[in-house]
Protein backbone atom coordinates (compact mmCIF):
# COMPACT_ATOMS: atom_id res chain seq x y z
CA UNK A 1 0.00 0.00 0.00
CA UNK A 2 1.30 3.27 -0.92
CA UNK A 3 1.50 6.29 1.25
CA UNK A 4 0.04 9.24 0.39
CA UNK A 5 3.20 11.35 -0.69
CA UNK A 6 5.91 8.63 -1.77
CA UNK A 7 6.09 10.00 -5.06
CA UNK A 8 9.05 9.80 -6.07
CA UNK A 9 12.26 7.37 -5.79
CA UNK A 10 14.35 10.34 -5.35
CA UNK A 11 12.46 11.64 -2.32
CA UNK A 12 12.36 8.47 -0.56
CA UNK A 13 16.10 8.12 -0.48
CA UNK A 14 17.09 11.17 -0.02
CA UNK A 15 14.30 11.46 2.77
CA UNK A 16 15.58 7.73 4.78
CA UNK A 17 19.21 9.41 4.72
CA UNK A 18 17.80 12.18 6.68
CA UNK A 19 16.02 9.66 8.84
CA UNK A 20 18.53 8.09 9.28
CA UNK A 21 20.98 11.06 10.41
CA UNK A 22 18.21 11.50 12.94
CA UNK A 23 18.26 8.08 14.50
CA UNK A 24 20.99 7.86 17.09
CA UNK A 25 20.42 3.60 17.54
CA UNK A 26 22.53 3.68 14.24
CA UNK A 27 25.42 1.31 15.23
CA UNK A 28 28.98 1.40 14.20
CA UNK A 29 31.79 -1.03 13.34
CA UNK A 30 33.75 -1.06 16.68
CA UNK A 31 30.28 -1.53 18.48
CA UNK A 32 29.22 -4.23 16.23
CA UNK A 33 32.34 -6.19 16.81
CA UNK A 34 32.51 -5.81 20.69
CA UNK A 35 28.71 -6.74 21.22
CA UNK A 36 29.61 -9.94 19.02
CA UNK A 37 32.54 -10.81 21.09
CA UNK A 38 30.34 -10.34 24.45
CA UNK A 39 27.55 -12.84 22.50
CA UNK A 40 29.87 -15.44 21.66
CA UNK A 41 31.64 -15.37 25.46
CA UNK A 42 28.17 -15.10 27.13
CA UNK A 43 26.45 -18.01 24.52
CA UNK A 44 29.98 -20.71 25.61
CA UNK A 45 29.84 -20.15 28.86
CA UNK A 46 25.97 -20.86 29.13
CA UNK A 47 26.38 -23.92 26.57
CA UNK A 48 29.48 -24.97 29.23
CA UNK A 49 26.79 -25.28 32.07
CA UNK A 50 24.45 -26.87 30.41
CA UNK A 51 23.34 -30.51 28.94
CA UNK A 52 21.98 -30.60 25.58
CA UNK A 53 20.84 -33.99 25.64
CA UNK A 54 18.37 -32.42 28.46
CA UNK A 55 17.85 -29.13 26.51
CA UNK A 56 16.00 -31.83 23.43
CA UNK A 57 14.72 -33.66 25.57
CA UNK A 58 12.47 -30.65 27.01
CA UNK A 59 12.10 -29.65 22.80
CA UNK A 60 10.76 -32.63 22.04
CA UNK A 61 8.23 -33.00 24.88
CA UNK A 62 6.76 -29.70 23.21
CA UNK A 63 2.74 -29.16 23.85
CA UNK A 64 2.02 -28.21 20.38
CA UNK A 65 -1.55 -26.52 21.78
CA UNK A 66 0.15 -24.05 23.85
CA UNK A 67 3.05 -22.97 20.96
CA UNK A 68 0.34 -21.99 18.39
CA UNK A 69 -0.99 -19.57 21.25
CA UNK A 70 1.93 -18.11 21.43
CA UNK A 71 2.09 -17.56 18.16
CA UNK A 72 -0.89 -16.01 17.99
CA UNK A 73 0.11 -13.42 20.66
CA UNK A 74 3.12 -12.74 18.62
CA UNK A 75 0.48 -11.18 15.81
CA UNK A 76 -1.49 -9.64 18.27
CA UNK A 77 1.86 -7.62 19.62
CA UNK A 78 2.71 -5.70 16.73
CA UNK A 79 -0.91 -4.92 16.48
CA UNK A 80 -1.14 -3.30 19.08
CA UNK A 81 2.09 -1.60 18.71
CA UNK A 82 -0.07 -0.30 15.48
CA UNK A 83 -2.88 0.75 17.16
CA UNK A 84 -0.73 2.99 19.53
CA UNK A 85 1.90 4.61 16.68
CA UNK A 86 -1.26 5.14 14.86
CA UNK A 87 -3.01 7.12 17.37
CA UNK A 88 0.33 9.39 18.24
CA UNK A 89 0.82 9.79 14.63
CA UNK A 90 -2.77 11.23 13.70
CA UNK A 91 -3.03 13.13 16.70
CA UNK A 92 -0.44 15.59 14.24
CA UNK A 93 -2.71 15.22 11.07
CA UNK A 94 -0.71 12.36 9.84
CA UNK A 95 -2.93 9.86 8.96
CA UNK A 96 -1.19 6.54 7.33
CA UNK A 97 -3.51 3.51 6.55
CA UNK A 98 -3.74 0.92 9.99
CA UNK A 99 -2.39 -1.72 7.45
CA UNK A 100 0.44 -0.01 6.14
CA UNK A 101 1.68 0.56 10.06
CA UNK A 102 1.41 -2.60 10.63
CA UNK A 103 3.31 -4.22 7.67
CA UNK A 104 5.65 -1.55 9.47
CA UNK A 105 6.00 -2.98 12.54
CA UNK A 106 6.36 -6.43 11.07
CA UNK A 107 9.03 -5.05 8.67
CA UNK A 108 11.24 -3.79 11.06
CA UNK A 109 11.18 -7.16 12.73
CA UNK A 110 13.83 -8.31 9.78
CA UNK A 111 16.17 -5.21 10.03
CA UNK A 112 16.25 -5.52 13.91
CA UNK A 113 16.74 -8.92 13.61
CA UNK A 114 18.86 -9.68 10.46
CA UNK A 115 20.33 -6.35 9.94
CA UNK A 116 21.15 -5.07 13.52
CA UNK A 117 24.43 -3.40 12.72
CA UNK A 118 23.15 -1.40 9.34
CA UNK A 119 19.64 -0.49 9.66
CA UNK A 120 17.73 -0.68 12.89
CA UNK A 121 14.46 -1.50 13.11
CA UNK A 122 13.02 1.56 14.61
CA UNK A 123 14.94 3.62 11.70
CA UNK A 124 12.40 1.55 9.21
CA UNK A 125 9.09 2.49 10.89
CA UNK A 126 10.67 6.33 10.99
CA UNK A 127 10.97 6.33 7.25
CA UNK A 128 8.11 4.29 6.62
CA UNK A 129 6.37 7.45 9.18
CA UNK A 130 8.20 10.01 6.65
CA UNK A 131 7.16 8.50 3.55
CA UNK A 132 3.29 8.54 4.97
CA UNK A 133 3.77 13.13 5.81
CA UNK A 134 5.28 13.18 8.70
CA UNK A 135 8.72 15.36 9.08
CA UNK A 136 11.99 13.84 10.27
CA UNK A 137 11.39 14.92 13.99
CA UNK A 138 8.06 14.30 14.31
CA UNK A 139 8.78 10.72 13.05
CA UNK A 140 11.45 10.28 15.60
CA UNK A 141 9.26 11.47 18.21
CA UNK A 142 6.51 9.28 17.76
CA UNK A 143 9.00 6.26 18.15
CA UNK A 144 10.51 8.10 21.03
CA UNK A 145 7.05 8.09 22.59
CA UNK A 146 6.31 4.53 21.59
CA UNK A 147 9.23 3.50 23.69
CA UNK A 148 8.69 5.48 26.38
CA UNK A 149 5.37 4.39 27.22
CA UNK A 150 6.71 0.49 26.89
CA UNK A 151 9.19 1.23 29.37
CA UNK A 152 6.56 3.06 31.62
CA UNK A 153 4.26 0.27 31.38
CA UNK A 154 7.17 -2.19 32.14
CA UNK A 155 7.73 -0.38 35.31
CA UNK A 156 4.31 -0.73 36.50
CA UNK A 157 3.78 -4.05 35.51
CA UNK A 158 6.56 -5.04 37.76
CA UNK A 159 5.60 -3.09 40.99
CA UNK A 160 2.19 -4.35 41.07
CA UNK A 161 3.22 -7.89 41.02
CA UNK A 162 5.60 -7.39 43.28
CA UNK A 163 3.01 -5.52 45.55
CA UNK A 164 0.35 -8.26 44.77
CA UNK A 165 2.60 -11.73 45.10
CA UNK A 166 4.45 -12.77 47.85
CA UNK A 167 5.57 -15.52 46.16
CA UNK A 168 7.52 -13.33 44.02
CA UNK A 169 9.03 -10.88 46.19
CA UNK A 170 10.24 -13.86 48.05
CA UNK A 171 11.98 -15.24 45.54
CA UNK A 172 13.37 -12.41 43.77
CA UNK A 173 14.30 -9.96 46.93
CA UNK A 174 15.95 -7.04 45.70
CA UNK A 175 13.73 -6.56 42.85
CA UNK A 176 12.04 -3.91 44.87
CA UNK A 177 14.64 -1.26 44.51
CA UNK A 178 15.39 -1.75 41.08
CA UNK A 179 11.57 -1.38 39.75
CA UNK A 180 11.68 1.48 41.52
CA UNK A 181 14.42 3.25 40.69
CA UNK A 182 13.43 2.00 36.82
CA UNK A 183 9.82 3.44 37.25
CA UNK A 184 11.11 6.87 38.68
CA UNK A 185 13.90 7.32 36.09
CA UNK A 186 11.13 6.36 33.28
CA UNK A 187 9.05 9.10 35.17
CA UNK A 188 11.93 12.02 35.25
CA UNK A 189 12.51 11.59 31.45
CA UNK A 190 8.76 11.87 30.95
CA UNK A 191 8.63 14.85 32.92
CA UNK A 192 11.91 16.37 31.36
CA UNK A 193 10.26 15.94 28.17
CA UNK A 194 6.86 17.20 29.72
CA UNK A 195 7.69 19.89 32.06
CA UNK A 196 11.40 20.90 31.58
CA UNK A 197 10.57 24.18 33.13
CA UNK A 198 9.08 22.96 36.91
CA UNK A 199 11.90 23.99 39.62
CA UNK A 200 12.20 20.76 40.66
CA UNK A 201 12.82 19.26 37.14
CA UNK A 202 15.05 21.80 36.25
CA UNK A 203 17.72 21.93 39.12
CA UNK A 204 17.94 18.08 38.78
CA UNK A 205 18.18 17.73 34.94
CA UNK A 206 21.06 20.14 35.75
CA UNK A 207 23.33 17.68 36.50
CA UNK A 208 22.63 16.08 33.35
CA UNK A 209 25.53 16.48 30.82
CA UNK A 210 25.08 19.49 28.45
CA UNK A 211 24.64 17.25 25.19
CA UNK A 212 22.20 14.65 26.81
CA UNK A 213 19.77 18.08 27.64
CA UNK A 214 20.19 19.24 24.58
CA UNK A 215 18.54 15.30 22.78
CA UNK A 216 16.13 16.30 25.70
CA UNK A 217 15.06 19.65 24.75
CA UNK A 218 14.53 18.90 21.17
CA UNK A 219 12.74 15.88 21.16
CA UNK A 220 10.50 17.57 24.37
CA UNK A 221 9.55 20.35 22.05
CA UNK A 222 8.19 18.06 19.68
CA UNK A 223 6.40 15.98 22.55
CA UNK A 224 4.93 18.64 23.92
CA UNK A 225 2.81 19.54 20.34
CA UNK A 226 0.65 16.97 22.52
CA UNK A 227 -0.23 19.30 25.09
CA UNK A 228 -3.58 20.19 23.62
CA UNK A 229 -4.72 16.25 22.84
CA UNK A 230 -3.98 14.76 26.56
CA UNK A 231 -6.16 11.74 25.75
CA UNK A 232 -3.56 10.04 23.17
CA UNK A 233 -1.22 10.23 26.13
CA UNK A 234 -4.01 8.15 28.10
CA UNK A 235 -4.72 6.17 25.14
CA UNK A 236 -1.35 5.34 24.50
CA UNK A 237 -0.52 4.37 27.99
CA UNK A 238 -3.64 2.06 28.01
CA UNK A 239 -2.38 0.32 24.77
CA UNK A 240 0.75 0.10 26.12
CA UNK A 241 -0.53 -1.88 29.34
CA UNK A 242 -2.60 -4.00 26.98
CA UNK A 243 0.51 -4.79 25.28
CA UNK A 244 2.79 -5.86 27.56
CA UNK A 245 -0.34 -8.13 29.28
CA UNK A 246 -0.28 -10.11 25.73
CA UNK A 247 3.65 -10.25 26.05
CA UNK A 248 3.55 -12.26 29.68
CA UNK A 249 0.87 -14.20 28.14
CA UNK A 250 2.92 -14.97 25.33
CA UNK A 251 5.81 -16.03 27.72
CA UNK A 252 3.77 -18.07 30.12
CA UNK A 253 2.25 -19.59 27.20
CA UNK A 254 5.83 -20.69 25.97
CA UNK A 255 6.25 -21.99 29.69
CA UNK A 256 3.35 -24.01 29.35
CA UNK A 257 4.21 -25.69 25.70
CA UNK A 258 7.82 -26.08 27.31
CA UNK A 259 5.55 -27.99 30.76
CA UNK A 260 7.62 -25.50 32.74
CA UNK A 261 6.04 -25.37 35.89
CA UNK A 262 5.56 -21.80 36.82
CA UNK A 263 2.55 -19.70 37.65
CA UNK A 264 1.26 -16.85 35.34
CA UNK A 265 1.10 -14.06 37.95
CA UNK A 266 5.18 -15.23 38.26
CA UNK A 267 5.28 -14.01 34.91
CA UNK A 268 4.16 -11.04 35.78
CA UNK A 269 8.03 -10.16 37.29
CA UNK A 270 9.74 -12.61 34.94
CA UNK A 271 8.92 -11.31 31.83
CA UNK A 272 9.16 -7.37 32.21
CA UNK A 273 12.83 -8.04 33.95
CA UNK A 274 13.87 -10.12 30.97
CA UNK A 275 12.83 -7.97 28.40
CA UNK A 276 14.36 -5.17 30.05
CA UNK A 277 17.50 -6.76 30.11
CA UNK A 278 17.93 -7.62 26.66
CA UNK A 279 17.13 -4.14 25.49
CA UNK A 280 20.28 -3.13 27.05
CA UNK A 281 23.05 -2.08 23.97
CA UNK A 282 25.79 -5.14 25.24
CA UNK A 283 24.95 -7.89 22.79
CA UNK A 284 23.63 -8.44 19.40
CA UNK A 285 20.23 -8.87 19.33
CA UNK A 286 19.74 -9.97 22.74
CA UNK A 287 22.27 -13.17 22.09
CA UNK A 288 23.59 -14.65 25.26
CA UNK A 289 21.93 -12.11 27.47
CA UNK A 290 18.64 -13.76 26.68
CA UNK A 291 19.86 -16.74 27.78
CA UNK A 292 21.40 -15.63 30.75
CA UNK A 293 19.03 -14.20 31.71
CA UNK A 294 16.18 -16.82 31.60
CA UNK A 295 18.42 -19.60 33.27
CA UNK A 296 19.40 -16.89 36.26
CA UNK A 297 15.14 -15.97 36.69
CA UNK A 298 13.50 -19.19 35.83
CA UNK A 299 16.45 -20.77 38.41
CA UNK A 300 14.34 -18.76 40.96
CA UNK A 301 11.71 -21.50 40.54
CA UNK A 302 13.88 -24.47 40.36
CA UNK A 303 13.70 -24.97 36.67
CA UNK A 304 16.67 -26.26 35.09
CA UNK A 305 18.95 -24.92 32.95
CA UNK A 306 17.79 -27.03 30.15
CA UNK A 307 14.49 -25.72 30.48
CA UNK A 308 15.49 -22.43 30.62
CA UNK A 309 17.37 -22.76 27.64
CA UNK A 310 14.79 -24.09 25.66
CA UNK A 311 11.95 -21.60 26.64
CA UNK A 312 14.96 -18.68 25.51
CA UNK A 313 15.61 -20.50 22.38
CA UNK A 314 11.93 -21.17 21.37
CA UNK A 315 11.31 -17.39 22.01
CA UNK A 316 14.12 -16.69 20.01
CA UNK A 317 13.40 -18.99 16.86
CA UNK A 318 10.04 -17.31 16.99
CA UNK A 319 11.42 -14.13 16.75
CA UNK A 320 13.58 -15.16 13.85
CA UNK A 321 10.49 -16.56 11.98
CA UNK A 322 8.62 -13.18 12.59
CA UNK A 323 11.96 -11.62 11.04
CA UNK A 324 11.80 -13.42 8.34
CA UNK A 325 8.23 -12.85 7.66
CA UNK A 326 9.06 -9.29 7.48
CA UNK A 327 11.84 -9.47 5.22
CA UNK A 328 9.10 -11.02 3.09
CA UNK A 329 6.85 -8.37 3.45
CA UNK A 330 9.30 -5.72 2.65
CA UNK A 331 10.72 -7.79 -0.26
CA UNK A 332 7.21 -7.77 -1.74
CA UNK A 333 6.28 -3.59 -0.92
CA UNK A 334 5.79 -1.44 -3.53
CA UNK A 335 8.94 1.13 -3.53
């Protein structure tokens, strides 16, 4: 599906290499090269601690019921990922076809999985934002947005577990201080963003180095074209509580196909932690970090390593398929 002003072949390349100047996830050589060396270490010294014999013998145990709704919930994500960049997006006149956002989303599945190092994923749905009317910035700030609100709703997901299940706190003590200090950092950039002129804000975004309050101030200009349409804020926050219910589900639901033994309202902490983790910048794609990660939480519970490995590695391989589906999609776009 076209957008309405992709005209002409010219403009859409000279218009993603001024997306693309914009988006600061691009990556670089050096960083490519140390994030593979940290996924390599990370990957043998899992694969040192663990029996693969037991790892396929949890695969092939698989409950084949509970896998295909997962995959279902793995449509429904991106959907709803949609629905939300959608709503941010026409709240500045820029209104783009629900179908061609979501052949977006799926898109940039391929370039964040496939082509991590070149083109990032979010860099796709900023030129695919472009192409449909909207300028450079206000494409990056509608991303901007859409992560912020995933992180906020990460944040809260986590608390009210942790306020709700004793079970959980038990088992994973300290993870008290760091939802909090996650949820209040999440909060201070919304309110930079928001409200860089309250005292308050101001004398501690002070501290802040010159050039990180300078990314602040431009991208809370833009933001703040929102002030007189408060209800996509609401909206968007809803969607993005929606959204990350469907992701536990889609975890716990992996659990179950895997007959891992653990309750939903665990995922509840599991999930949002793990995810968090393997956004951070130190690995390729989440590689090694995603398993680490599992087989450290799901430990927690007394699961195995195999299992652990295997729920990882199923999430991953889904992942990959969704990738590949996009790469499909894109191959088969209209330029």
């Amino acid at each position: 599906m076209q957008p309405k002003n992709a005209t002409s072949t010219h403009r859409s390349e000279t218009g993603f290499r001024a997306f693309a100047s914009e988006n600061s996830g691009q990556k670089r050589g050096r960083s490519f090269w140390i994030k593979l060396a940290a996924s390599l270490g990370l990957i043998g010294f899992i694969l040192s601690q663990a029996e693969l014999n037991e790892v396929r013998d949890v695969m092939v145990n698989i409950q084949v019921e509970w896998l295909l709704v997962a995959l279902v919930l793995q449509f429904a994500g991106p959907a709803l990922i949609t629905t939300r960049w959608q709503g941010l997006l026409r709240a500045q006149q820029i209104t783009p076809p629900w179908r061609y956002l979501y052949q977006s989303t799926l898109i940039s599945t391929f370039f964040r999985q496939f082509l991590p190092s070149i083109v990032g994923g979010d860099a796709i749905r900023g030129y695919d934002a472009w192409r449909a009317g909207a300028s450079v910035g206000l494409a990056f700030m509608s991303l901007v947005l859409d992560r912020l609100f995933g992180l906020i709703a990460l944040a809260i997901f986590t608390l009210v577990v942790l306020s709700l299940s004793a079970d959980v706190s038990a088992r994973l003590p300290g993870l008290w201080i760091w939802a909090g200090v996650a949820l209040i950092a999440v909060v201070f950039i919304a309110a930079l963003l928001l409200m860089p002129q309250r005292p308050r804000i101001s004398k501690i975004a002070a501290f802040l180095p010159a050039s990180v309050l300078q990314k602040f101030s431009k991208i809370g200009a833009a933001v703040r074209q929102y002030k007189e349409t408060p209800h996509v804020f609401r909206r968007a926050l809803l969607l993005s509580l929606l959204l990350q219910l469907v992701v536990i589900t889609f975890y716990w639901a992996l659990a179950m196909a895997l007959n891992i033994p653990i309750s939903y309202a665990s995922f509840f902490a599991i999930a949002p932690i793990a995810i968090f983790v393997m956004m951070l910048p130190i690995s390729i794609n989440g590689i090694g970090i995603r398993e680490g990660i599992f087989v450290f939480l799901l430990a927690q519970w007394d699961v195995s390593t195999a299992a652990a490995l295997s729920l990882a590695w199923l999430e991953y391989g889904i992942f990959l398929c969704f990738g590949l589906l996009g790469g499909v999609l894109y191959g088969l776009r209209r330029p």
